[in-house]
Protein backbone atom coordinates (compact mmCIF):
# COMPACT_ATOMS: atom_id res chain seq x y z
CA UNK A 1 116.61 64.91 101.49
CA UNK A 2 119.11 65.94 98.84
CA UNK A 3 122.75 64.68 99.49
CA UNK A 4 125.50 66.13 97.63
CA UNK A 5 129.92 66.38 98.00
CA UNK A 6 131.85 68.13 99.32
CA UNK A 7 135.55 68.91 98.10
CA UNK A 8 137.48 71.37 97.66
CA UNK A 9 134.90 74.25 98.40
CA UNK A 10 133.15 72.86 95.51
CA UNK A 11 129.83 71.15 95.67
CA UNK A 12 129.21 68.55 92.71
CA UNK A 13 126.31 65.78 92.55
CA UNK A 14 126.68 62.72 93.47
CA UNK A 15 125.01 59.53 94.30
CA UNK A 16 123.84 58.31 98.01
CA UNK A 17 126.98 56.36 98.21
CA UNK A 18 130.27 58.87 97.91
CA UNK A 19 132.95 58.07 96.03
CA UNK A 20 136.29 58.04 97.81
CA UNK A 21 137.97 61.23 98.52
CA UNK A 22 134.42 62.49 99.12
CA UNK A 23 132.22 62.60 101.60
CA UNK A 24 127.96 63.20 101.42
CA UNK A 25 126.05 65.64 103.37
CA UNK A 26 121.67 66.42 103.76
CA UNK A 27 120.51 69.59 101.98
CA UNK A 28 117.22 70.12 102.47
CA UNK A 29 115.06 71.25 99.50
CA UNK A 30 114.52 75.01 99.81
CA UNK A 31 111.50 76.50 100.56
CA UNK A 32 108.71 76.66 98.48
CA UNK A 33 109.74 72.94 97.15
CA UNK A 34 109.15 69.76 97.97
CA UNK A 35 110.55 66.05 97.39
CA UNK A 36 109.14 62.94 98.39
CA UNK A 37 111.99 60.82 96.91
CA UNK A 38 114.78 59.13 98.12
CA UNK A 39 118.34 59.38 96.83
CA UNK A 40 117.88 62.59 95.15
CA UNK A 41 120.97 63.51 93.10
CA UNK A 42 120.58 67.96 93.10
CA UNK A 43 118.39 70.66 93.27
CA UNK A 44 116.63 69.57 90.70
CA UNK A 45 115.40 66.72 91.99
CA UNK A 46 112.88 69.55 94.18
CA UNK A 47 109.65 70.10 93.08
CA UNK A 48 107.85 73.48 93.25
CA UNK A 49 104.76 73.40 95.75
CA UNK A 50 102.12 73.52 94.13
CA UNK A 51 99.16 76.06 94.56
CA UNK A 52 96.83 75.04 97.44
CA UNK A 53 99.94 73.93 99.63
CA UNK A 54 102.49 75.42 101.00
CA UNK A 55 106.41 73.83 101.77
CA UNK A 56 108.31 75.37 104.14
CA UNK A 57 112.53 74.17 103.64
CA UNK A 58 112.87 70.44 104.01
CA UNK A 59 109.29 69.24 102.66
CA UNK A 60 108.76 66.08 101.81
CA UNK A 61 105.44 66.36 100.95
CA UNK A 62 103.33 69.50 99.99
CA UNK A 63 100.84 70.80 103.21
CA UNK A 64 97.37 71.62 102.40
CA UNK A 65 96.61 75.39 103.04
CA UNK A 66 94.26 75.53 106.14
CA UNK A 67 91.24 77.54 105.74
CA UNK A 68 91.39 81.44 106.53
CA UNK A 69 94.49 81.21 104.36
CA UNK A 70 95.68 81.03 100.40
CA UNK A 71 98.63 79.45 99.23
CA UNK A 72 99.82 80.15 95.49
CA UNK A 73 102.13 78.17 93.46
CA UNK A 74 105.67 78.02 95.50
CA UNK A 75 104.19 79.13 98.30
CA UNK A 76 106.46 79.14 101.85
CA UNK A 77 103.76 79.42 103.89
CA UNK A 78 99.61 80.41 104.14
CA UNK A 79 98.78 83.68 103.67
CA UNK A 80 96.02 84.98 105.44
CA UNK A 81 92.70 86.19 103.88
CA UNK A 82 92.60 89.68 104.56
CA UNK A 83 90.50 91.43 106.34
CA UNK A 84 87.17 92.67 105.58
CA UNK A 85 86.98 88.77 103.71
CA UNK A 86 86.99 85.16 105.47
CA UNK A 87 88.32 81.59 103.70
CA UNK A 88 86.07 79.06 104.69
CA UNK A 89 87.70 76.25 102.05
CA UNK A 90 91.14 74.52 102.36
CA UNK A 91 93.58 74.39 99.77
CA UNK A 92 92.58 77.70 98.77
CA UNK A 93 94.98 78.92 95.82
CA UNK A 94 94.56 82.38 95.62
CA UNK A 95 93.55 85.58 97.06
CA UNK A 96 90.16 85.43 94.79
CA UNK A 97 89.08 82.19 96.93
CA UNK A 98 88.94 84.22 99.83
CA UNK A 99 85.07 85.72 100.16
CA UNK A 100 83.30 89.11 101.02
CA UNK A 101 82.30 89.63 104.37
CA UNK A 102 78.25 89.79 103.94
CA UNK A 103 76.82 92.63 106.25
CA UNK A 104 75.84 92.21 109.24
CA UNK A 105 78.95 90.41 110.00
CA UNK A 106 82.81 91.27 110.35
CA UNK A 107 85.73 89.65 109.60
CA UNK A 108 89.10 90.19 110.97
CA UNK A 109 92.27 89.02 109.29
CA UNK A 110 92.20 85.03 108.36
CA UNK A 111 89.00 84.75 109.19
CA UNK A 112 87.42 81.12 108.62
CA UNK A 113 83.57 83.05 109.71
CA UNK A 114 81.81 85.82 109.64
CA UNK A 115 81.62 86.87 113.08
CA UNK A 116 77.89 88.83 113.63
CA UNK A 117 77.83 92.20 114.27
CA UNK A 118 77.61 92.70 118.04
CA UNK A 119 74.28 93.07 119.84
CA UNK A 120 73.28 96.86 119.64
CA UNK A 121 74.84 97.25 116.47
CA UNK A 122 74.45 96.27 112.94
CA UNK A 123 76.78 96.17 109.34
CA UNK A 124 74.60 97.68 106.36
CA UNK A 125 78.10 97.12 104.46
CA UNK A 126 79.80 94.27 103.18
CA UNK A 127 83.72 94.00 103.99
CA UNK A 128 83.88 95.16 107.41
CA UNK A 129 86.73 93.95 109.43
CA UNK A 130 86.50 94.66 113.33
CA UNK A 131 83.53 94.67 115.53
CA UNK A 132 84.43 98.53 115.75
CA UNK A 133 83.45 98.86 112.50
CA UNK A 134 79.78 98.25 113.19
CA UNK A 135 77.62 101.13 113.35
CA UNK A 136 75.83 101.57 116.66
CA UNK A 137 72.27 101.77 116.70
CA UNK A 138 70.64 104.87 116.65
CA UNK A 139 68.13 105.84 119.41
CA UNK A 140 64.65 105.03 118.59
CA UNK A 141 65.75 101.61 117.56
CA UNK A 142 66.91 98.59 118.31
CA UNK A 143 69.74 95.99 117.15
CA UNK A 144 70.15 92.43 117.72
CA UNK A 145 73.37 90.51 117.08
CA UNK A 146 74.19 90.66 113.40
CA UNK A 147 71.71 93.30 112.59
CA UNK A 148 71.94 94.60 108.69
CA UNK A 149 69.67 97.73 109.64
CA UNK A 150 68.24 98.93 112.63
CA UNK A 151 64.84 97.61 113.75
CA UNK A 152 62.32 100.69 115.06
CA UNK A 153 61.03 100.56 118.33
CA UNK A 154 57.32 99.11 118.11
CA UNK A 155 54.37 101.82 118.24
CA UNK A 156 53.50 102.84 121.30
CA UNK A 157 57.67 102.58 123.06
CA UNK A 158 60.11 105.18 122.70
CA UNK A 159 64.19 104.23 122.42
CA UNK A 160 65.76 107.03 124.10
CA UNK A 161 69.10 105.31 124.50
CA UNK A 162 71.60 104.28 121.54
CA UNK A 163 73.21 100.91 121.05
CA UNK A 164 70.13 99.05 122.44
CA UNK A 165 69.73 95.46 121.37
CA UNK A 166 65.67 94.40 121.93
CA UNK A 167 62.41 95.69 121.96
CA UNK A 168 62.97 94.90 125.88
CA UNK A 169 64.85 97.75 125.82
CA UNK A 170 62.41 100.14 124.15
CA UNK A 171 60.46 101.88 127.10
CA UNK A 172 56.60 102.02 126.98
CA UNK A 173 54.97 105.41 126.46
CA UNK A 174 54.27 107.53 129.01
CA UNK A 175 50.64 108.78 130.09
CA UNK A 176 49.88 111.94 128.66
CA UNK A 177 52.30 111.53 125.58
CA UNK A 178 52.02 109.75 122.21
CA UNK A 179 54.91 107.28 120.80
CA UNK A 180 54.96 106.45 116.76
CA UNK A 181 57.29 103.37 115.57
CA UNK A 182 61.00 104.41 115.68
CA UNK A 183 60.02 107.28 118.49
CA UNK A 184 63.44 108.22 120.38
CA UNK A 185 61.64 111.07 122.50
CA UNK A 186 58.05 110.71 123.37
CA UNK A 187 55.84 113.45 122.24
CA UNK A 188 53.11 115.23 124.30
CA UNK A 189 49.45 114.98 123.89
CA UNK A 190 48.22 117.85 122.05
CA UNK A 191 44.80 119.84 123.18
CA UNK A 192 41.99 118.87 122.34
CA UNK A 193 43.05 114.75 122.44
CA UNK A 194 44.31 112.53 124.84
CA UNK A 195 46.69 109.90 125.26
CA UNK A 196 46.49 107.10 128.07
CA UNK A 197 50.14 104.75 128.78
CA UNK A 198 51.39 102.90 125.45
CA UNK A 199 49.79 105.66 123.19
CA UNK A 200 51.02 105.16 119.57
CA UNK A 201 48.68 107.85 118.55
CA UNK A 202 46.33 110.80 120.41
CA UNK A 203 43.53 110.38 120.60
CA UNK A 204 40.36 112.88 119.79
CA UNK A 205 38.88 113.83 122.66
CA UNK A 206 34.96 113.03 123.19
CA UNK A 207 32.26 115.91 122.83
CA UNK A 208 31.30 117.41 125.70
CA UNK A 209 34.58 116.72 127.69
CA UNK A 210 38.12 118.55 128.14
CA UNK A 211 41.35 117.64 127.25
CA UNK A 212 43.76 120.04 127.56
CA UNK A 213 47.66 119.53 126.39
CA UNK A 214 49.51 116.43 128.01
CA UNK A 215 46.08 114.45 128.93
CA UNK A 216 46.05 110.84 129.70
CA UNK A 217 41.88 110.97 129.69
CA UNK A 218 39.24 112.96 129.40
CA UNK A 219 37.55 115.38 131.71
């Protein structure tokens, strides 16, 4: 602490012990300065925090900036890392320190993380800062947690639902109908082929039998 007297309104230095007609009181260094000394004499005696730490008013010693935060030269207190970015070091000195949100991840304000991209979504961007901004998946495919892209629906399955998050989820082709990868509506079997359940493609009916439009076998 600093101490300094008192009289008349005025405030002069002085040493820890006052001289008579005086009398000492604590100021505490301001904010964004620190001393670790005893029997300071002014002001001057402060130091200024230095970058990577942050002093609030009164600090004896500088504080280390805690990760998700940056703390530049005279710093009061942490800022956060903004969002869209995450700080995953301590003592972090500047905005620069804080790094990109890679996609298939968010990160909110002060992030430490990436958090992944919620299950039937996915992040083909980097700097995204809310779960919201996640894209959902479209039909026809499927999106696990932290997803960069969507994944298609295997042959022979049809997605006919957005935001799904496995191939669990992807429903198998009906009889009579024919399902490519990424199908989001099942097609139906054209004359002249036929499709049986799970169909990826038709196929060509044998000679001498029938197959008219939507068959799951020949006749």
């Amino acid at each position: 602490m600093i101490f300094v007297c008192v009289a008349a309104l005025l405030l002069v230095s002085c040493s820890v012990a006052c001289p008579p007609g005086h009398y000492c009181v604590a100021i505490p260094c301001p904010s964004g300065t620190f001393n670790p000394d005893s029997g300071a004499m002014d002001i001057s005696s402060c130091y200024n925090c230095p970058s990577g730490n942050y002093c609030p008013e009164g600090s004896e010693n500088p504080t280390p900036c805690p990760s998700g935060y940056y703390c530049p030269e005279g710093s009061i207190h942490p800022i956060s890392c903004p969002a869209g970015t995450y700080g995953y070091v301590t003592a972090a000195e500047s905005e620069a320190d804080c790094a990109m949100c890679p996609r298939g991840h968010y990160c909110p304000e002060a992030s430490v993380e990436p958090e992944p991209c919620p299950a039937g979504t996915y992040g083909d961007k980097v700097g995204l800062d809310s779960a919201h901004s996640c894209t959902l998946c479209p039909v026809g495919n499927y999106c696990p947690e932290g997803s960069v892209e969507p994944e298609h629906c295997p042959a022979g399955t049809f997605g006919e639902l957005s935001g799904i998050s496995s191939t669990d989820s992807c429903k198998l082709c009906d009889k009579g109908h024919y399902c490519p990868m990424g199908t989001a509506v099942q097609m139906t079997c054209p004359e002249g082929y036929y499709c049986p359940v799970g169909a990826a493609v038709p196929i060509e009916c044998p000679t001498g039998y029938s197959c008219p439009e939507g068959s799951s076998e020949p006749n």
